[in-house]
N, C-alpha and C. Protein backbone atom coordinates (compact mmCIF):
# COMPACT_ATOMS: atom_id res chain seq x y z
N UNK A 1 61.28 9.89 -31.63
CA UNK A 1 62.58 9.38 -31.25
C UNK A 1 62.87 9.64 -29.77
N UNK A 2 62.50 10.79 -29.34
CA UNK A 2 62.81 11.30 -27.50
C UNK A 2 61.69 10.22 -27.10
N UNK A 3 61.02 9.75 -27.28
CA UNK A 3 60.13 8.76 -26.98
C UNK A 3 61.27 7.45 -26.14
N UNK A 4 61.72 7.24 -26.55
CA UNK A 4 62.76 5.75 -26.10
C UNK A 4 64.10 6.21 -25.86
N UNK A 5 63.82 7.56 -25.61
CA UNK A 5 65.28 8.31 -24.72
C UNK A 5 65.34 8.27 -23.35
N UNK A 6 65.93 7.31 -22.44
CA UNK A 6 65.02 7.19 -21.02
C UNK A 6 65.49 8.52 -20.32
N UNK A 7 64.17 9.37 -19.57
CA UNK A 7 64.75 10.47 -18.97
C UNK A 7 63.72 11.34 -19.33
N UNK A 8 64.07 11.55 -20.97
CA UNK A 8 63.36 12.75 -21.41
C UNK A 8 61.83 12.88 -21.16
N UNK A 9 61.24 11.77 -21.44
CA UNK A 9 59.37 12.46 -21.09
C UNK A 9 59.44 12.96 -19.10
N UNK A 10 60.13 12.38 -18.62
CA UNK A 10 59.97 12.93 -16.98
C UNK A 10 61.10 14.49 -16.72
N UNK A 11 61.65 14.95 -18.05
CA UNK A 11 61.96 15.89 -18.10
C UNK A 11 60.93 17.11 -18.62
N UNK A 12 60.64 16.51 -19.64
CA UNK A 12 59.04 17.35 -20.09
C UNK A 12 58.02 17.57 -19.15
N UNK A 13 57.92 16.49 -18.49
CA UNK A 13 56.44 16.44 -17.64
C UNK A 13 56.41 17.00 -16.49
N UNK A 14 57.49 16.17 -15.64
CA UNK A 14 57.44 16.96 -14.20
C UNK A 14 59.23 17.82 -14.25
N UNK A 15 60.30 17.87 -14.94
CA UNK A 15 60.63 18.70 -14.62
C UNK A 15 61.98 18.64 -13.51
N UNK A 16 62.38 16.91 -12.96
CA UNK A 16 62.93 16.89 -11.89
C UNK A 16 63.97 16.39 -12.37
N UNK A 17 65.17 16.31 -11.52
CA UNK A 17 66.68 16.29 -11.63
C UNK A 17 66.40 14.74 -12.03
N UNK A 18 66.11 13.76 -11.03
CA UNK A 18 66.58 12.59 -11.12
C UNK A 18 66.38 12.10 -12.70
N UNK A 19 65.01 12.71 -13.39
CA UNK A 19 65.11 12.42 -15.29
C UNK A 19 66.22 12.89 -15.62
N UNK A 20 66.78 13.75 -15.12
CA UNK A 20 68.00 14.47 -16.24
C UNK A 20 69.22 13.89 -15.83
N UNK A 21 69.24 13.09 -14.44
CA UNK A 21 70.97 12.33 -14.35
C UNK A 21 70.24 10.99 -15.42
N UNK A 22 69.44 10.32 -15.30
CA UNK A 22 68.82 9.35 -15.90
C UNK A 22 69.47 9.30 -17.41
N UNK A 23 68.83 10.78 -17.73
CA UNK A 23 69.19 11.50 -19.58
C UNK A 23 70.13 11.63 -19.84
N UNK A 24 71.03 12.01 -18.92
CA UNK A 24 72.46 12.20 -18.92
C UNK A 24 73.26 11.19 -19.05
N UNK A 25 73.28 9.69 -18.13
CA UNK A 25 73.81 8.79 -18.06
C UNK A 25 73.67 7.47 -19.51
N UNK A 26 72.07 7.81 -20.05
CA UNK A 26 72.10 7.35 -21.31
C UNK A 26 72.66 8.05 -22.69
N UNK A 27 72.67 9.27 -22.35
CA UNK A 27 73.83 10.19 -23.11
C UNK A 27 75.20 9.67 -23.37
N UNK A 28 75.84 9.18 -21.89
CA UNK A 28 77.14 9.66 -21.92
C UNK A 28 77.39 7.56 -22.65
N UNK A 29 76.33 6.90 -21.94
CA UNK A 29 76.57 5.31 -22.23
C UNK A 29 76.16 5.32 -24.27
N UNK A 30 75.88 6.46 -24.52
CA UNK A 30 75.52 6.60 -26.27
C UNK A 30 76.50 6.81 -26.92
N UNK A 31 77.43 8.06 -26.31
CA UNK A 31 78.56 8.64 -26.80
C UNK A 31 79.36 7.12 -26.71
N UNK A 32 79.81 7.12 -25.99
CA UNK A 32 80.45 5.56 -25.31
C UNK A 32 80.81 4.58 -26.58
N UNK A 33 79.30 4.29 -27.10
CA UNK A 33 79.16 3.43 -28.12
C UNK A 33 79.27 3.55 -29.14
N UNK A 34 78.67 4.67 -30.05
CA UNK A 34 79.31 5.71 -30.88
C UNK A 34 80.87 5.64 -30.99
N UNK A 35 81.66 5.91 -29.84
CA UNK A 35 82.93 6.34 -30.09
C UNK A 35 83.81 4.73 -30.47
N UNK A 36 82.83 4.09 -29.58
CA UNK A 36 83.58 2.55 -29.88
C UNK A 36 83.82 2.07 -31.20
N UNK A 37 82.53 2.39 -31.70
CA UNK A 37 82.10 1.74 -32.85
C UNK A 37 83.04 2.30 -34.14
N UNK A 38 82.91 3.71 -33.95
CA UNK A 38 83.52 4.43 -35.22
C UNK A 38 84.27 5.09 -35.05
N UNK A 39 84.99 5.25 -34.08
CA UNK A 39 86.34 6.33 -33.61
C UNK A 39 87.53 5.31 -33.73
N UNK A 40 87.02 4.14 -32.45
CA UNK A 40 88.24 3.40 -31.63
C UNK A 40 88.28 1.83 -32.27
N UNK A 41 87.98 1.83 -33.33
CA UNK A 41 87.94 1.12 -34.55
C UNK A 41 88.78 0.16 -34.31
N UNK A 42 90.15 0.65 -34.41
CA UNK A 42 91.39 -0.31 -34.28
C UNK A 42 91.92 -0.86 -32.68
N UNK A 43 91.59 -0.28 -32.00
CA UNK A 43 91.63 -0.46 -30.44
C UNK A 43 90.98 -1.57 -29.40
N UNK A 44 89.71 -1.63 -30.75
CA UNK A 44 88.18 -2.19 -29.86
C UNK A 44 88.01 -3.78 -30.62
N UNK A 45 87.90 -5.21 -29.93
CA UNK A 45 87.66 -6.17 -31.15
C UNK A 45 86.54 -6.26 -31.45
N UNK A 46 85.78 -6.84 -32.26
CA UNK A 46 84.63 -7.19 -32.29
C UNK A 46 84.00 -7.99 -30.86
N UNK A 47 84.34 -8.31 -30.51
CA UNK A 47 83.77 -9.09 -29.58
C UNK A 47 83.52 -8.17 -28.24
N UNK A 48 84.61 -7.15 -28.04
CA UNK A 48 84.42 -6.27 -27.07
C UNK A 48 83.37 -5.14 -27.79
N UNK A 49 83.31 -5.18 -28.98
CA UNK A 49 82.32 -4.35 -29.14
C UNK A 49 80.53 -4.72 -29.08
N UNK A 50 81.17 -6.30 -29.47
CA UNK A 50 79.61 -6.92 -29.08
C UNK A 50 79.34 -6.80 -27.80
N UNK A 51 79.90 -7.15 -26.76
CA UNK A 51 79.78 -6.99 -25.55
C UNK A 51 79.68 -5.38 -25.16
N UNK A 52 80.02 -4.27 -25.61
CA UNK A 52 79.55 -2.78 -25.51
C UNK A 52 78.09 -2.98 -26.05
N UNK A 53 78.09 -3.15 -26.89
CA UNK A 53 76.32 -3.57 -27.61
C UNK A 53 75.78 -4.14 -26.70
N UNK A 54 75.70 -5.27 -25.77
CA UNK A 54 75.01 -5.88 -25.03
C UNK A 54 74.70 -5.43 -23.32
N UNK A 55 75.94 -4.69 -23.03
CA UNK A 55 75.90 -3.53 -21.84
C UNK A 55 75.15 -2.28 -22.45
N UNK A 56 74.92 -1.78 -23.53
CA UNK A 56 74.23 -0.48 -24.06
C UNK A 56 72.35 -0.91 -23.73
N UNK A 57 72.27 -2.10 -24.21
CA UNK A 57 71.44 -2.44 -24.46
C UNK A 57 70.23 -2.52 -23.08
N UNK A 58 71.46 -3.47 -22.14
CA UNK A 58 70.66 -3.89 -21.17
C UNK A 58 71.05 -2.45 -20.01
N UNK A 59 71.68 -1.65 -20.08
CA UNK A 59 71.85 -0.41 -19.57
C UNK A 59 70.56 0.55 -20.39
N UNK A 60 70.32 0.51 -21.11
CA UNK A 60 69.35 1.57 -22.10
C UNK A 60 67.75 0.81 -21.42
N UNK A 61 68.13 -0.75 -20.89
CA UNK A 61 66.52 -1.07 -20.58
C UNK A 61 66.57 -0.57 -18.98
N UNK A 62 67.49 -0.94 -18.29
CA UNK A 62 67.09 -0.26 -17.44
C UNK A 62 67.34 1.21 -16.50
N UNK A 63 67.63 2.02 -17.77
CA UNK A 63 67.29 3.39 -17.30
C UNK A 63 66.22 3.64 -17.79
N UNK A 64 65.79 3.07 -18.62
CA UNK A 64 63.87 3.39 -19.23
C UNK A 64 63.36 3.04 -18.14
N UNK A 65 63.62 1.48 -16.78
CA UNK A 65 62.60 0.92 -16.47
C UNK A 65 62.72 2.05 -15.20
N UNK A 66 63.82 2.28 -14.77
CA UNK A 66 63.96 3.43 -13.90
C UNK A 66 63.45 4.93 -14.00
N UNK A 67 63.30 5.70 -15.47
CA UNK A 67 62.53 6.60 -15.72
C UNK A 67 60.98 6.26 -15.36
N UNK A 68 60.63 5.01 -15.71
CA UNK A 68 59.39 4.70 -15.93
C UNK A 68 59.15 4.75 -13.90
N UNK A 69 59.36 3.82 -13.00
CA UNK A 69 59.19 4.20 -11.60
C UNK A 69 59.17 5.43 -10.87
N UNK A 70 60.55 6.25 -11.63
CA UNK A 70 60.23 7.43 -11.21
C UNK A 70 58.74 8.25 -11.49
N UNK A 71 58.49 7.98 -13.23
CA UNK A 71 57.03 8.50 -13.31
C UNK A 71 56.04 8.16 -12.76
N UNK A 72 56.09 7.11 -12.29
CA UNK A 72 54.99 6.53 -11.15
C UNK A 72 54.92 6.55 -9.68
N UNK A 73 56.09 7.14 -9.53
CA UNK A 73 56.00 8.18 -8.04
C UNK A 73 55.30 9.61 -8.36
N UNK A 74 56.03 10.21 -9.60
CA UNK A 74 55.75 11.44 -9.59
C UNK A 74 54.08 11.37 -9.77
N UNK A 75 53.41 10.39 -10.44
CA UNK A 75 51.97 10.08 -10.85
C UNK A 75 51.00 10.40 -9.92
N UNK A 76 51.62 9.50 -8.85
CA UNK A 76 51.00 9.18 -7.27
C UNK A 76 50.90 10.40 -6.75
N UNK A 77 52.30 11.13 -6.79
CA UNK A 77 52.41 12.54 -6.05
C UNK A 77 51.46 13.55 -6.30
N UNK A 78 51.01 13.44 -7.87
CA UNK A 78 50.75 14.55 -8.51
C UNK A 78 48.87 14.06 -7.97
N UNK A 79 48.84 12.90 -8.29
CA UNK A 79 46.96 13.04 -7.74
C UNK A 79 47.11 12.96 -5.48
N UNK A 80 48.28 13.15 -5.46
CA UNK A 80 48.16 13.33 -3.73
C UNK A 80 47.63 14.53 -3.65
N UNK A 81 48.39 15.43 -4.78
CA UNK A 81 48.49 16.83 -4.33
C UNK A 81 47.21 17.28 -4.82
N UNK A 82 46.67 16.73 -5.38
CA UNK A 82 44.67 16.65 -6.13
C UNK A 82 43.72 16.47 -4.77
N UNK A 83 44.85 15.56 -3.78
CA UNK A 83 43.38 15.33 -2.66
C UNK A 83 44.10 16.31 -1.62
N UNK A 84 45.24 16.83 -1.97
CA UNK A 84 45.45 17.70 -1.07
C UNK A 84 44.63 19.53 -1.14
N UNK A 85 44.54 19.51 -2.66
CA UNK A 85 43.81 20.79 -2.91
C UNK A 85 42.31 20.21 -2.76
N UNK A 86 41.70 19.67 -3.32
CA UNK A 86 40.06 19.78 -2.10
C UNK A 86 40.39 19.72 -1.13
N UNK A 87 41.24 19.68 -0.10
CA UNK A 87 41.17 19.60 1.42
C UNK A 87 41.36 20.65 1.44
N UNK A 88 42.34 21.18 1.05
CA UNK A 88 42.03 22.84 1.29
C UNK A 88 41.30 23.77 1.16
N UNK A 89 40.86 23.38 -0.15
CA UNK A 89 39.25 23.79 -0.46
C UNK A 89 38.02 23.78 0.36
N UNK A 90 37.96 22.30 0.67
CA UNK A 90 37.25 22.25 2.06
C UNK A 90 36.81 22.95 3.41
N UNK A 91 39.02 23.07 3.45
CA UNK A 91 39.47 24.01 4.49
C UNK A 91 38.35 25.49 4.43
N UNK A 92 39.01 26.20 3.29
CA UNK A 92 37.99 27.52 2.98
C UNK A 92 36.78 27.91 2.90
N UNK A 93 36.39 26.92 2.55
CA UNK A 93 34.41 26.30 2.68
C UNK A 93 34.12 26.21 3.97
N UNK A 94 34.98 25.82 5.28
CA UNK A 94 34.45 25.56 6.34
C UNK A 94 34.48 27.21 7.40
N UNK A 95 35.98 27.20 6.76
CA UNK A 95 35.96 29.05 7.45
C UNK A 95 35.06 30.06 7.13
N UNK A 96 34.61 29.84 5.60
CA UNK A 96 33.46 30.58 5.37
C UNK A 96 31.84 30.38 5.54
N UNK A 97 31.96 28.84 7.05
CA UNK A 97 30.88 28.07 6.59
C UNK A 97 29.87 27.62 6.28
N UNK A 98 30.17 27.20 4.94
CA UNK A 98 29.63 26.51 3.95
C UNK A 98 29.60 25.41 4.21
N UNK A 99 28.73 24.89 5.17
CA UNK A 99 28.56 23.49 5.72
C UNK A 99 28.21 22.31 4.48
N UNK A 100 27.51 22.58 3.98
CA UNK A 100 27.07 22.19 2.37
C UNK A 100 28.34 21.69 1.90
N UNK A 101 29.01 22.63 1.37
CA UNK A 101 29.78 22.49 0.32
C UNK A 101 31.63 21.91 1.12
N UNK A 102 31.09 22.21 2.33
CA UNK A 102 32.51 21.63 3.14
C UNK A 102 32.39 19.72 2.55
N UNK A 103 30.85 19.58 3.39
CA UNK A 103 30.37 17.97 3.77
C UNK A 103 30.22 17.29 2.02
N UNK A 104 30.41 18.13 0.92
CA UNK A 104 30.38 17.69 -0.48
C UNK A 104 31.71 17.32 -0.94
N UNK A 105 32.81 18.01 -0.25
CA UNK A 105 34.24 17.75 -0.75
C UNK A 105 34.58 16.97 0.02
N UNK A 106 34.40 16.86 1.45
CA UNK A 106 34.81 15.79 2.52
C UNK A 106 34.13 14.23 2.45
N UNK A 107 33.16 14.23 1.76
CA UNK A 107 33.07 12.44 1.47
C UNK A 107 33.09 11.97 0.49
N UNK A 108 33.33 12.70 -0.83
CA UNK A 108 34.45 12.07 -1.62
C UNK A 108 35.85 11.81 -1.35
N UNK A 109 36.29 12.91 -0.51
CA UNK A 109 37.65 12.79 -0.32
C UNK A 109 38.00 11.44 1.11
N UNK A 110 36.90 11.37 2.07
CA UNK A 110 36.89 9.87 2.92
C UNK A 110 36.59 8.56 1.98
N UNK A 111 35.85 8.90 0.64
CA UNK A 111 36.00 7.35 0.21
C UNK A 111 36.93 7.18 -0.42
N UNK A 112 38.05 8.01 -0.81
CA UNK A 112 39.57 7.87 -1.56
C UNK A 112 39.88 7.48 -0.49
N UNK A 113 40.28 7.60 0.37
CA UNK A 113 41.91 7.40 1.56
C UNK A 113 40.59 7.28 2.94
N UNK A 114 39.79 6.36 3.10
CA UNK A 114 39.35 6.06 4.48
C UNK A 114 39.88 6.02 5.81
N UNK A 115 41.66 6.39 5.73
CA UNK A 115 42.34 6.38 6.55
C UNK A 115 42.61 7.47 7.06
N UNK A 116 42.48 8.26 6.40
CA UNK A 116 42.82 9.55 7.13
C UNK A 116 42.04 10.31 8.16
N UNK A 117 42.93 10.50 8.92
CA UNK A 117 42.25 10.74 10.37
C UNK A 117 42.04 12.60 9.91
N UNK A 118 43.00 13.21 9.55
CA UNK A 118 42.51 14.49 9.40
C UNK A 118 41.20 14.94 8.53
N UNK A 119 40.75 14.28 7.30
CA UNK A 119 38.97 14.46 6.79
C UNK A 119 38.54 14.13 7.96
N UNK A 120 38.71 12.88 8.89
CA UNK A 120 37.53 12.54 9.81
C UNK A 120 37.11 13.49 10.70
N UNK A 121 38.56 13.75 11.42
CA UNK A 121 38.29 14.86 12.13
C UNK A 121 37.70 15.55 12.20
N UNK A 122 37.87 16.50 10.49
CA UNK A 122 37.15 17.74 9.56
C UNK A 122 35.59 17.37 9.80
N UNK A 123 35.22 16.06 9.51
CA UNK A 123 33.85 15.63 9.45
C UNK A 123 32.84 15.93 10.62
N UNK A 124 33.63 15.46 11.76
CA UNK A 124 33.32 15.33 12.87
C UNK A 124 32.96 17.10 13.20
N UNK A 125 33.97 17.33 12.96
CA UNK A 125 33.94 19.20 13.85
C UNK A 125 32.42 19.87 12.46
N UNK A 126 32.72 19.45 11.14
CA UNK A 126 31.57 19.92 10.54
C UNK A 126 30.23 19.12 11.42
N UNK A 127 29.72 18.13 12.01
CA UNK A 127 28.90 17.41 12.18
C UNK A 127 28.58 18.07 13.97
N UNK A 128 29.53 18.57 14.39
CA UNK A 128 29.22 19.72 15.80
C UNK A 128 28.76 20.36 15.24
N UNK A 129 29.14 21.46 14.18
CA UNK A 129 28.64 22.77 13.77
C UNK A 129 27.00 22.73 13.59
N UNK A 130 26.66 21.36 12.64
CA UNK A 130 25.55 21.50 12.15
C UNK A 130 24.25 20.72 12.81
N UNK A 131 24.51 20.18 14.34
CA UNK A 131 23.77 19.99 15.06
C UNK A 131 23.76 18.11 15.46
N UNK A 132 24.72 17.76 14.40
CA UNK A 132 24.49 16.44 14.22
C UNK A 132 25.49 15.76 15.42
N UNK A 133 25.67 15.52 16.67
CA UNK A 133 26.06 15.13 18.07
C UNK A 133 26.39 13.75 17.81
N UNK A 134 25.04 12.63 17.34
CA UNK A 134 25.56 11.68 17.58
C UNK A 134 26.70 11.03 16.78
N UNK A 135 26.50 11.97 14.83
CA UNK A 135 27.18 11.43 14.12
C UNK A 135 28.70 11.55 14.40
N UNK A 136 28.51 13.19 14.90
CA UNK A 136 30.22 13.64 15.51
C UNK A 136 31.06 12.37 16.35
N UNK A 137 30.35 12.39 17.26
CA UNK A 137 30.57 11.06 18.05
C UNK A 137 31.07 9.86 17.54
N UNK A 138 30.20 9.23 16.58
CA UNK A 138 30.29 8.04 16.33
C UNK A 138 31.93 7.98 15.53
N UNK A 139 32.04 8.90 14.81
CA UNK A 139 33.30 9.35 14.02
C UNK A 139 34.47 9.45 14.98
N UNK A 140 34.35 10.48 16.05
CA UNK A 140 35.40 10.09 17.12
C UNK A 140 35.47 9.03 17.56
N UNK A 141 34.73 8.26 18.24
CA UNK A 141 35.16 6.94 18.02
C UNK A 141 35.54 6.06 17.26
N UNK A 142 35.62 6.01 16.23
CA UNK A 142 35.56 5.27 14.90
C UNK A 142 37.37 5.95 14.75
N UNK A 143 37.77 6.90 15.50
CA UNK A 143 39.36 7.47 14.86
C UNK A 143 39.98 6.84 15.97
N UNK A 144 39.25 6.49 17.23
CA UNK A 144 39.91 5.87 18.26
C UNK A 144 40.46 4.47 17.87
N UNK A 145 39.84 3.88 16.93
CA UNK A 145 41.12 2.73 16.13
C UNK A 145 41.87 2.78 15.58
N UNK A 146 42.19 3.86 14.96
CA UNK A 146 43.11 4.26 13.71
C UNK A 146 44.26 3.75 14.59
N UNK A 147 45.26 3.51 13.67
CA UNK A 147 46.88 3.74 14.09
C UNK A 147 47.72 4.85 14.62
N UNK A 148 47.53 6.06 13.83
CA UNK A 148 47.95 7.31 14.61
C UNK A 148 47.29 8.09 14.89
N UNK A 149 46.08 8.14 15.93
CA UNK A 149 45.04 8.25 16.39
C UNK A 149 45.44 8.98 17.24
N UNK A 150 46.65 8.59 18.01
CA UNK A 150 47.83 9.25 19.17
C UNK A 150 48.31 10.44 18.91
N UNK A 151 48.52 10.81 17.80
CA UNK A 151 49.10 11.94 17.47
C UNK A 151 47.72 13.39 17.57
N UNK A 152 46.52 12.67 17.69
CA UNK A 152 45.41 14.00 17.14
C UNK A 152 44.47 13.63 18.85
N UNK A 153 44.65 13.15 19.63
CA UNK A 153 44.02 12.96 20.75
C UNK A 153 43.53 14.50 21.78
N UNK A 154 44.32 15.27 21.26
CA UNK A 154 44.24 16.26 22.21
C UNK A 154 42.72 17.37 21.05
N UNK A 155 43.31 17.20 20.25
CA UNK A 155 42.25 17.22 18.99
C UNK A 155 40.89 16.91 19.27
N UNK A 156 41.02 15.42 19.39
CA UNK A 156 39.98 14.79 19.43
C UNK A 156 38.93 15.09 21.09
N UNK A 157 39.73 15.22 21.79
CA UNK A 157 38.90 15.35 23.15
C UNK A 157 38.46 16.93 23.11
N UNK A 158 38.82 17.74 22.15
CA UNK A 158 38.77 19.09 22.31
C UNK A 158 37.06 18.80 21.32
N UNK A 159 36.64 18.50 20.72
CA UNK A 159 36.01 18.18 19.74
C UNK A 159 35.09 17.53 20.69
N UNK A 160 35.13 16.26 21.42
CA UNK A 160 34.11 15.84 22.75
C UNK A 160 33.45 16.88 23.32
N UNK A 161 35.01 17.66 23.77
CA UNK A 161 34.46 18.61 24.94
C UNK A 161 33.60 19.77 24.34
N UNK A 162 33.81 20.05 23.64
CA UNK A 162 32.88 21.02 22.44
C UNK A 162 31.10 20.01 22.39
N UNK A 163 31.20 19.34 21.67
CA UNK A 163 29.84 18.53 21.57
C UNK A 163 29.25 18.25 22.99
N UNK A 164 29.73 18.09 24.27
CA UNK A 164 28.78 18.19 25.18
C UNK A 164 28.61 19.19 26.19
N UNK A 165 29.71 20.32 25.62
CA UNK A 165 29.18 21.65 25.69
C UNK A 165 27.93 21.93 24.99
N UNK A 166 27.59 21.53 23.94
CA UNK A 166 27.10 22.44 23.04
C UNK A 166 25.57 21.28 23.46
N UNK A 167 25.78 20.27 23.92
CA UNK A 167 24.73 19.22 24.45
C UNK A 167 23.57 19.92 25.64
N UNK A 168 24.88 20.29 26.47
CA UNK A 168 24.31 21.12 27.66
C UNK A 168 23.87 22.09 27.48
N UNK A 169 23.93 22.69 26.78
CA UNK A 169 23.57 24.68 26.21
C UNK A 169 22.24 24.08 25.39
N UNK A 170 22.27 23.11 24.46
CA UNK A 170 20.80 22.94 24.08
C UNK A 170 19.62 22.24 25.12
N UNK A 171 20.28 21.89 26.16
CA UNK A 171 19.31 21.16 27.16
C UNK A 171 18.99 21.98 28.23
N UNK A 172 19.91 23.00 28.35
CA UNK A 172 19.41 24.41 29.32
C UNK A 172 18.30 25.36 28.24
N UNK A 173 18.46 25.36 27.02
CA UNK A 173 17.84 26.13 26.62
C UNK A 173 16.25 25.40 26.11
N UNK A 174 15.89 23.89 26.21
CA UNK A 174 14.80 23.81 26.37
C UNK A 174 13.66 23.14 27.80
C-alpha cells in the first residue's frame, strides 16, 4: 500500500525533506477527501465532490510523478558519489604510489565521464611519475580543448614544467 503513497519510498531510501513535504501534502489532500466525503456530507454536493475526486486524483498523479524525478536526481547523485569514491581511492593509491592500481581506477573512471579534466590531469601527473613523457603530453594537450580547461591552467603548465624537467635530468644523466 506505501507503494502508491507518493513520498514514502524516497523517504525510506534516501531520507530527504523534499519526500516528506511531497508525503505530507498527499496526506493533508487525503484527509481533505476523507473529510469531504464522510464528515461534510451535507455541506458538499455531489458534483463538488466529484470534482474533489478529480483534483485528488490528478494531484495524487502528480506528486508520484514528482517523487518519482526527485528519485532520479537522488539516483544520479548517488552513482556521482560512486565515481567520486574511486577518485579518491585513486587519490590514496597515488600518495602511496601505486602506479598500477592508481592507472586501474583512472581509466575506468575516464571512460564514464571523458570530460573530466581532473582524472586527466590525475593521468597525466601518473604518466610523469612512471616515465611515460610523451603520453603525459599528449593528455595535456588533449585538456587544452576542454571547456574549463581555464580554470586548471596553472595546473597544467606546472605538470609541463615538471615533464621537461624530468626530460632534462634524464638527458644529463645519459
Amino acid at each position: 500500500m506505501f507503494s502508491f503513497w507518493p513520498g514514502y519510498r524516497g523517504i525510506v531510501q534516501y531520507g530527504h525533506w523534499t519526500f516528506l513535504v511531497i508525503a505530507l501534502l498527499f496526506g493533508l489532500l487525503l484527509d481533505v477527501l476523507l473529510l469531504a466525503n464522510f464528515y461534510w456530507t451535507a455541506i458538499i454536493t455531489n458534483g463538488q465532490r466529484n470534482i474533489l475526486l478529480i483534483i485528488f486524483f490528478g494531484a495524487w498523479f502528480g506528486l508520484f510523478a514528482m517523487a518519482m524525478l526527485q528519485s532520479r536526481f537522488w539516483n544520479t547523485l548517488a552513482k556521482t558519489d560512486e565515481n567520486d569514491k574511486m577518485f579518491r581511492e585513486a587519490i590514496l593509491l597515488y600518495l602511496r604510489g601505486d602506479w598500477f592500481g592508481v592507472e586501474s581506477l583512472i581509466l575506468p573512471l575516464i571512460k564514464k565521464n571523458p570530460r573530466d579534466i581532473e582524472i586527466h590531469l590525475m593521468l597525466a601527473t601518473l604518466y610523469r611519475h612512471t616515465q611515460r613523457s610523451d603520453e603525459a603530453l599528449a593528455i595535456l594537450d588533449k585538456l587544452c580543448l576542454f571547456e574549463k580547461a581555464g580554470h586548471w591552467f596553472a595546473e597544467m603548465e606546472t605538470e609541463r614544467r615538471l615533464i621537461a624537467e624530468q626530460s632534462h635530468e634524464a638527458a644529463d644523466t645519459t
